[in-house]
PDB file of N, CA and C in Angstrom:
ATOM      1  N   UNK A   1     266.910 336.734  34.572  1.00  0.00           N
ATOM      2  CA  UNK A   1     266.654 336.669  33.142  1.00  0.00           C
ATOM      3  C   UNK A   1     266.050 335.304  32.839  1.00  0.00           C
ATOM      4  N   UNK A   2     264.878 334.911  32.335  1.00  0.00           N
ATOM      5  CA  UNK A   2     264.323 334.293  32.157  1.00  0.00           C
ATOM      6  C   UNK A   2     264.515 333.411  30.530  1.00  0.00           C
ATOM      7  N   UNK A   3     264.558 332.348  30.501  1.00  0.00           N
ATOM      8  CA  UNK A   3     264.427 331.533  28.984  1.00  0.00           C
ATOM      9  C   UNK A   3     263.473 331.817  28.206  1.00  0.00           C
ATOM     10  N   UNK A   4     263.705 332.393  27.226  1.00  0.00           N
ATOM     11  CA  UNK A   4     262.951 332.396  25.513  1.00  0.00           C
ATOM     12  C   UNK A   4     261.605 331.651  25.797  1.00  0.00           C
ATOM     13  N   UNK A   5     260.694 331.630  25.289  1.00  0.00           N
ATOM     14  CA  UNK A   5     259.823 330.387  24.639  1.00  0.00           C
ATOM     15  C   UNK A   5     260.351 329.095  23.591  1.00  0.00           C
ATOM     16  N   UNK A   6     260.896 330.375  22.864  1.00  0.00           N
ATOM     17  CA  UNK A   6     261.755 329.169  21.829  1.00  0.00           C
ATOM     18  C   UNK A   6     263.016 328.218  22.178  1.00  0.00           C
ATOM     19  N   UNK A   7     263.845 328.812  23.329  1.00  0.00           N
ATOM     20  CA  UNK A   7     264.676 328.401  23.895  1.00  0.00           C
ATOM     21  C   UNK A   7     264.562 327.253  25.205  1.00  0.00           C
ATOM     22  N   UNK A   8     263.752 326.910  25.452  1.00  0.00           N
ATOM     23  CA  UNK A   8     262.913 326.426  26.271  1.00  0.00           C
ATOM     24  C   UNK A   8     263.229 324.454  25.862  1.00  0.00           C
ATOM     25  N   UNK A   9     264.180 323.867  26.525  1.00  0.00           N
ATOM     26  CA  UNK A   9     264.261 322.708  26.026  1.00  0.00           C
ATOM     27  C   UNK A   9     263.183 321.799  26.679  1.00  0.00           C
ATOM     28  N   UNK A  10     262.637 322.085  27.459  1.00  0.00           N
ATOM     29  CA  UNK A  10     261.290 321.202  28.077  1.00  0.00           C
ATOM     30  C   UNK A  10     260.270 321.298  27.339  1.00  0.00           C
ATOM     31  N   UNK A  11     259.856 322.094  26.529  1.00  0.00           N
ATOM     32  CA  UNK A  11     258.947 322.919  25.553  1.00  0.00           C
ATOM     33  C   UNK A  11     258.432 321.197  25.033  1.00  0.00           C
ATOM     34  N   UNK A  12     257.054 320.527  25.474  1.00  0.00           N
ATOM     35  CA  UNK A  12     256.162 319.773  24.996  1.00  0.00           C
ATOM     36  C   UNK A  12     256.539 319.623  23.528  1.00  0.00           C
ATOM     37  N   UNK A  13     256.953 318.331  22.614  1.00  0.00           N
ATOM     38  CA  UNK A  13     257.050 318.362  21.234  1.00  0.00           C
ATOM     39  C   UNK A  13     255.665 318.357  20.644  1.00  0.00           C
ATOM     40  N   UNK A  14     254.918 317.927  20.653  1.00  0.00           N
ATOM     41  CA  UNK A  14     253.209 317.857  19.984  1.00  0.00           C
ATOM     42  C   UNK A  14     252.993 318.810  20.226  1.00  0.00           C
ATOM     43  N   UNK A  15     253.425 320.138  21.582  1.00  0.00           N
ATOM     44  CA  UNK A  15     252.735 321.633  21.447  1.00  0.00           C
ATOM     45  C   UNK A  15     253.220 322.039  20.481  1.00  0.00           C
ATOM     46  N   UNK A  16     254.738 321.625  20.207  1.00  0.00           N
ATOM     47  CA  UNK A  16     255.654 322.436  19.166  1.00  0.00           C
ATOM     48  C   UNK A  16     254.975 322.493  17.679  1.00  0.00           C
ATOM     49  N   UNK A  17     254.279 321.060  17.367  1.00  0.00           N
ATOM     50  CA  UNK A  17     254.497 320.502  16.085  1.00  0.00           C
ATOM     51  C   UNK A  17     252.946 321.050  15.819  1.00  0.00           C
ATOM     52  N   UNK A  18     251.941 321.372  17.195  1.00  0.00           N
ATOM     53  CA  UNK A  18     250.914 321.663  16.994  1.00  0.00           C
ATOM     54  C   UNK A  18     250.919 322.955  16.330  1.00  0.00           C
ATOM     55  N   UNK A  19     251.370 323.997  17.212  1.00  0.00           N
ATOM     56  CA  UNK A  19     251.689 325.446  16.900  1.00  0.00           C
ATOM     57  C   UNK A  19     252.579 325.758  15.596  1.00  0.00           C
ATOM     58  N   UNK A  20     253.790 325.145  15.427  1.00  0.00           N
ATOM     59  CA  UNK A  20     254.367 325.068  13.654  1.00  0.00           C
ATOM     60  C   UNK A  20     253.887 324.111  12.650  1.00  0.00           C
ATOM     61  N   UNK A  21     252.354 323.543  12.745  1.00  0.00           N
ATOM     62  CA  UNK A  21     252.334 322.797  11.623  1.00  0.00           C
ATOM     63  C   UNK A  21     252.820 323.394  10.186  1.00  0.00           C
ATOM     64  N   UNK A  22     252.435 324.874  10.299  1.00  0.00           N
ATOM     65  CA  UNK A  22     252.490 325.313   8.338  1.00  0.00           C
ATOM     66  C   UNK A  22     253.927 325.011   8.513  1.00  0.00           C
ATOM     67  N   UNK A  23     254.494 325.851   9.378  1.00  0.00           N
ATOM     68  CA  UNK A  23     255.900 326.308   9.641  1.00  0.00           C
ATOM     69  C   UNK A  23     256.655 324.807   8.782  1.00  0.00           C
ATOM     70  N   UNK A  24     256.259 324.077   9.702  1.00  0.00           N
ATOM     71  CA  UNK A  24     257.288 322.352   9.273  1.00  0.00           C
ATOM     72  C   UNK A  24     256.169 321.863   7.629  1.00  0.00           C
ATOM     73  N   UNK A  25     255.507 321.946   7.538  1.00  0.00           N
ATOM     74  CA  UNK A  25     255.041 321.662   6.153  1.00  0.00           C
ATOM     75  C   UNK A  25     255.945 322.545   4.777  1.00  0.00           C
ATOM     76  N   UNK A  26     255.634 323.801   5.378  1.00  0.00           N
ATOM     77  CA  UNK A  26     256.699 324.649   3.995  1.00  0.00           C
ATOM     78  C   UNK A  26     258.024 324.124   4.398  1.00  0.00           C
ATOM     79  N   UNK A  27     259.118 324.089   5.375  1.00  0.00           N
ATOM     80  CA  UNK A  27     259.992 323.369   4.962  1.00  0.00           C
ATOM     81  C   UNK A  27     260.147 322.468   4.315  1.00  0.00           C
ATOM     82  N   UNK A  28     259.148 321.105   4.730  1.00  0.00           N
ATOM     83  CA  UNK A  28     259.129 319.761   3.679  1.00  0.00           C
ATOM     84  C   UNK A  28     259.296 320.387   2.442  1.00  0.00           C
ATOM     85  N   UNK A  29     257.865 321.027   1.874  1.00  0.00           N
ATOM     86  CA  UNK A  29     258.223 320.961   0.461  1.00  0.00           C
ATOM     87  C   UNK A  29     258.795 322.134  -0.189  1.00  0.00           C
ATOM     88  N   UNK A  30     259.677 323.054   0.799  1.00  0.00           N
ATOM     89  CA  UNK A  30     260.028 324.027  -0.193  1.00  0.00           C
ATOM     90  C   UNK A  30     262.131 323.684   0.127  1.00  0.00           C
ATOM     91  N   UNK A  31     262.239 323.533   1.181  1.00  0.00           N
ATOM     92  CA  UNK A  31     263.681 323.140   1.678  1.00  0.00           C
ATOM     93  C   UNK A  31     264.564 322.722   0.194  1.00  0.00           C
ATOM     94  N   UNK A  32     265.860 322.962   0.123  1.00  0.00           N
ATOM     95  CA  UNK A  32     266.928 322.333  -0.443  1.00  0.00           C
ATOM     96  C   UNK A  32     267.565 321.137   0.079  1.00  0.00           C
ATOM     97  N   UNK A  33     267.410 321.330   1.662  1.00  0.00           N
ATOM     98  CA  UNK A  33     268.019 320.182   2.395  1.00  0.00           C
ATOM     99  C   UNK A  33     267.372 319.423   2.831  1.00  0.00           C
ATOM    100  N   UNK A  34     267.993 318.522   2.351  1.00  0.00           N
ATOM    101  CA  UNK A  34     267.467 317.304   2.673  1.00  0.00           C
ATOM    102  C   UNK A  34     267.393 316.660   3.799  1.00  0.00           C
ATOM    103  N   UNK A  35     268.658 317.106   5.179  1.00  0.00           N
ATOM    104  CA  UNK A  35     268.307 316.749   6.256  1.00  0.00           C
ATOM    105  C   UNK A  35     267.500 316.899   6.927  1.00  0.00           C
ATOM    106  N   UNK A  36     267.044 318.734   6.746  1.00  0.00           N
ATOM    107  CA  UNK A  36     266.693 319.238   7.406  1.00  0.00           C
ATOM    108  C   UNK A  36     264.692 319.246   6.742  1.00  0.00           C
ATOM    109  N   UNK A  37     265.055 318.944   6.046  1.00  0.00           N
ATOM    110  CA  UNK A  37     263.232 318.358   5.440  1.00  0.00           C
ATOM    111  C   UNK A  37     263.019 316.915   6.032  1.00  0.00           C
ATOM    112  N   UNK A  38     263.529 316.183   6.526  1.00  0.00           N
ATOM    113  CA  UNK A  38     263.905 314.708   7.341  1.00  0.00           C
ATOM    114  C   UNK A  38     263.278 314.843   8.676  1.00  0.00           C
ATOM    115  N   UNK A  39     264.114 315.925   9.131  1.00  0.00           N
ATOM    116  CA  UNK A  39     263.897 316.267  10.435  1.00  0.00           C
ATOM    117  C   UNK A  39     262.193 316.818  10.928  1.00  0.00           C
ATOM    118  N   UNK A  40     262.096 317.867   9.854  1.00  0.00           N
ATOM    119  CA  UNK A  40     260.489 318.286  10.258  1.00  0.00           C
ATOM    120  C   UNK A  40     259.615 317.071   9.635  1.00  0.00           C
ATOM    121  N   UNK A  41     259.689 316.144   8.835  1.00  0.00           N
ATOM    122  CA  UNK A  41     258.655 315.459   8.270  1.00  0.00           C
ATOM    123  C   UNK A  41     258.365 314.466   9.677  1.00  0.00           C
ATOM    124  N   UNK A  42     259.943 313.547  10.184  1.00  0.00           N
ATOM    125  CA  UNK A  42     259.648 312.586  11.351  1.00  0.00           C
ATOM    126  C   UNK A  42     259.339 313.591  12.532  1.00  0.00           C
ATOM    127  N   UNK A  43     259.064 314.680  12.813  1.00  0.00           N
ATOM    128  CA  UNK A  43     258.252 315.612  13.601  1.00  0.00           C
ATOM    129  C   UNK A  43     257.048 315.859  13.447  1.00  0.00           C
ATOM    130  N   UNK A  44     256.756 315.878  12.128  1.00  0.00           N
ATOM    131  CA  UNK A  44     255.376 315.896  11.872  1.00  0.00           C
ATOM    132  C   UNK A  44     254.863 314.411  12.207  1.00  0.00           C
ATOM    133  N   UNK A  45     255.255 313.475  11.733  1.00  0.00           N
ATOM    134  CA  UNK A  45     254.798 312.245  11.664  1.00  0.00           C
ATOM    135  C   UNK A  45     254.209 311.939  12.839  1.00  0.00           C
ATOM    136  N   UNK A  46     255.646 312.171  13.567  1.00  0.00           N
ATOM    137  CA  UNK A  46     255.434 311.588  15.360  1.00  0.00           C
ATOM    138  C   UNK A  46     254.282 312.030  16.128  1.00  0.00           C
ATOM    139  N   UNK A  47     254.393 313.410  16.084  1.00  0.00           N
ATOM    140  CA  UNK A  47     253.994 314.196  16.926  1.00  0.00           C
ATOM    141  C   UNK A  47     252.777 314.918  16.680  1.00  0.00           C
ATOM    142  N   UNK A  48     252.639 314.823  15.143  1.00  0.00           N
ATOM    143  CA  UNK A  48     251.623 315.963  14.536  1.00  0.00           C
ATOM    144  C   UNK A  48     249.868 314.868  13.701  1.00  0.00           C
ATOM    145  N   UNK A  49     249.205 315.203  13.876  1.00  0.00           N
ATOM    146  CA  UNK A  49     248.165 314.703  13.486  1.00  0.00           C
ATOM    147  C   UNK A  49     247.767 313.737  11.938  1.00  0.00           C
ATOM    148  N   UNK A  50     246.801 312.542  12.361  1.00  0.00           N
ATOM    149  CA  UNK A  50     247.094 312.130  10.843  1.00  0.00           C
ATOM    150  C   UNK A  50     246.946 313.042   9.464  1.00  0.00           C
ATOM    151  N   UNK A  51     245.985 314.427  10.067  1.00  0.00           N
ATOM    152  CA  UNK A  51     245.492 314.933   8.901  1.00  0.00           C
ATOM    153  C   UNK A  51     246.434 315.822   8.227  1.00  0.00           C
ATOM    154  N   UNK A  52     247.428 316.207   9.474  1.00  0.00           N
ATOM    155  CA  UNK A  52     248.652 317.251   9.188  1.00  0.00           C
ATOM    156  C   UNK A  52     249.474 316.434   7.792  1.00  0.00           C
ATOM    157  N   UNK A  53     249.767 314.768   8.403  1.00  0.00           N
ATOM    158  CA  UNK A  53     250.639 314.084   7.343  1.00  0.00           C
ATOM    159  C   UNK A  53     250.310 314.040   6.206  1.00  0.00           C
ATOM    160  N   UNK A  54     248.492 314.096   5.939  1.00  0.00           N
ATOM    161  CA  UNK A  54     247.828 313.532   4.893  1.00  0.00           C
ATOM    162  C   UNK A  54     248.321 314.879   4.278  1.00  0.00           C
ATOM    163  N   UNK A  55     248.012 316.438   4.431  1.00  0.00           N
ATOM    164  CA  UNK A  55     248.293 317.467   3.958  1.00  0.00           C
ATOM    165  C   UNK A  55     249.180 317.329   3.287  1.00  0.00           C
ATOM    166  N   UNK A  56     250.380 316.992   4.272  1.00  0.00           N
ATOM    167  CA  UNK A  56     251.989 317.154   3.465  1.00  0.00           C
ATOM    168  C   UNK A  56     251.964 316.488   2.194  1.00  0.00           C
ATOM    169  N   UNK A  57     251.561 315.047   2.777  1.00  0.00           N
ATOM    170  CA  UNK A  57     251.246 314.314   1.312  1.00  0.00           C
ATOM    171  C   UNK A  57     250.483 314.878  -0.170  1.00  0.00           C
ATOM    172  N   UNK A  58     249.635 315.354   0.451  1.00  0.00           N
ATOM    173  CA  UNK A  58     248.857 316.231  -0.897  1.00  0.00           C
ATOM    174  C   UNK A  58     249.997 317.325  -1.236  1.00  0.00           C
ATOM    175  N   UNK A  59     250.211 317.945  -0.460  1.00  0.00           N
ATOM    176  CA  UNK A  59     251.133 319.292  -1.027  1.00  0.00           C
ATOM    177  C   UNK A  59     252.653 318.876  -1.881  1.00  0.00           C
ATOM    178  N   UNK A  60     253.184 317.373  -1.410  1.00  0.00           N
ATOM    179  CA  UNK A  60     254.089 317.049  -2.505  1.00  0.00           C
ATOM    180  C   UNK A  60     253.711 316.586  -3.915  1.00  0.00           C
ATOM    181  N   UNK A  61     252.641 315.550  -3.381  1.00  0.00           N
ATOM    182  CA  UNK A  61     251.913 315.175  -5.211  1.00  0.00           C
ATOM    183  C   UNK A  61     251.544 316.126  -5.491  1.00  0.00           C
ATOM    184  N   UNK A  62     251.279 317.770  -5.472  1.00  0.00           N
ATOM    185  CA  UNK A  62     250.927 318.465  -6.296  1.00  0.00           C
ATOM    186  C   UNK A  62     252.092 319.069  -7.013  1.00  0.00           C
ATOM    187  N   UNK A  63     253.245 319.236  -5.522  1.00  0.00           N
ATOM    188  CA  UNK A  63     254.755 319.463  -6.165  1.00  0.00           C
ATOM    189  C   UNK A  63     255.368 319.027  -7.218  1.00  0.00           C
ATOM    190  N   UNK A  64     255.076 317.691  -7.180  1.00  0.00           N
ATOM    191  CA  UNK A  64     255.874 316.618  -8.125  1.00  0.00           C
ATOM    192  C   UNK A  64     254.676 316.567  -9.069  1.00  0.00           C
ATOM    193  N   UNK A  65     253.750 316.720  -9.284  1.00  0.00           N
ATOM    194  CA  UNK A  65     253.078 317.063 -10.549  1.00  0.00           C
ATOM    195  C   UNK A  65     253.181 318.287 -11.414  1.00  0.00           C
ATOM    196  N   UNK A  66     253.355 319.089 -10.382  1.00  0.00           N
ATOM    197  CA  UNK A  66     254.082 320.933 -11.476  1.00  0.00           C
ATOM    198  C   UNK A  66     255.592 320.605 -11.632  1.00  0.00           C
ATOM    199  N   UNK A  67     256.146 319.875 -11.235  1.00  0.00           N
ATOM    200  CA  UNK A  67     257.429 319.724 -11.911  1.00  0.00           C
ATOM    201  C   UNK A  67     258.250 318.630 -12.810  1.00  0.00           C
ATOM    202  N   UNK A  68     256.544 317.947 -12.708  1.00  0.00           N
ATOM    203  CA  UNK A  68     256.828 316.915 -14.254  1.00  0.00           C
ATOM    204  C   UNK A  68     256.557 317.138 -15.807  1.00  0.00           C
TER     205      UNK A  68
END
């Protein structure tokens, strides 16, 4: 019986962060938790491209502008 893909603790982090960019972006800005929006943002940061971060960034100032 062979390991998951997802289960896979050797699993490259930059493949990870490459392949879930939306995935870890909608957590940031849709999450309740706060840890766990922590966790994917310093994943994105690290691992994920400047343009991925710049995104996130746009997608909260638009957040925090519809909810002012």
């Amino acid at each position: 019986m062979g390991v998951s893909r997802e289960m896979n603790l050797e699993r490259d982090p930059e493949e990870y962060v490459e392949e879930n960019t939306e995935q870890l972006s909608y957590v940031i800005t849709h999450s309740n938790d706060r840890f766990v929006r922590g966790l994917c943002l310093a994943a994105l940061v690290k691992y994920g491209s400047d343009a991925d971060v710049d995104q996130v960034k746009q997608e909260l100032n638009q957040f925090e502008k519809q909810e002012s």
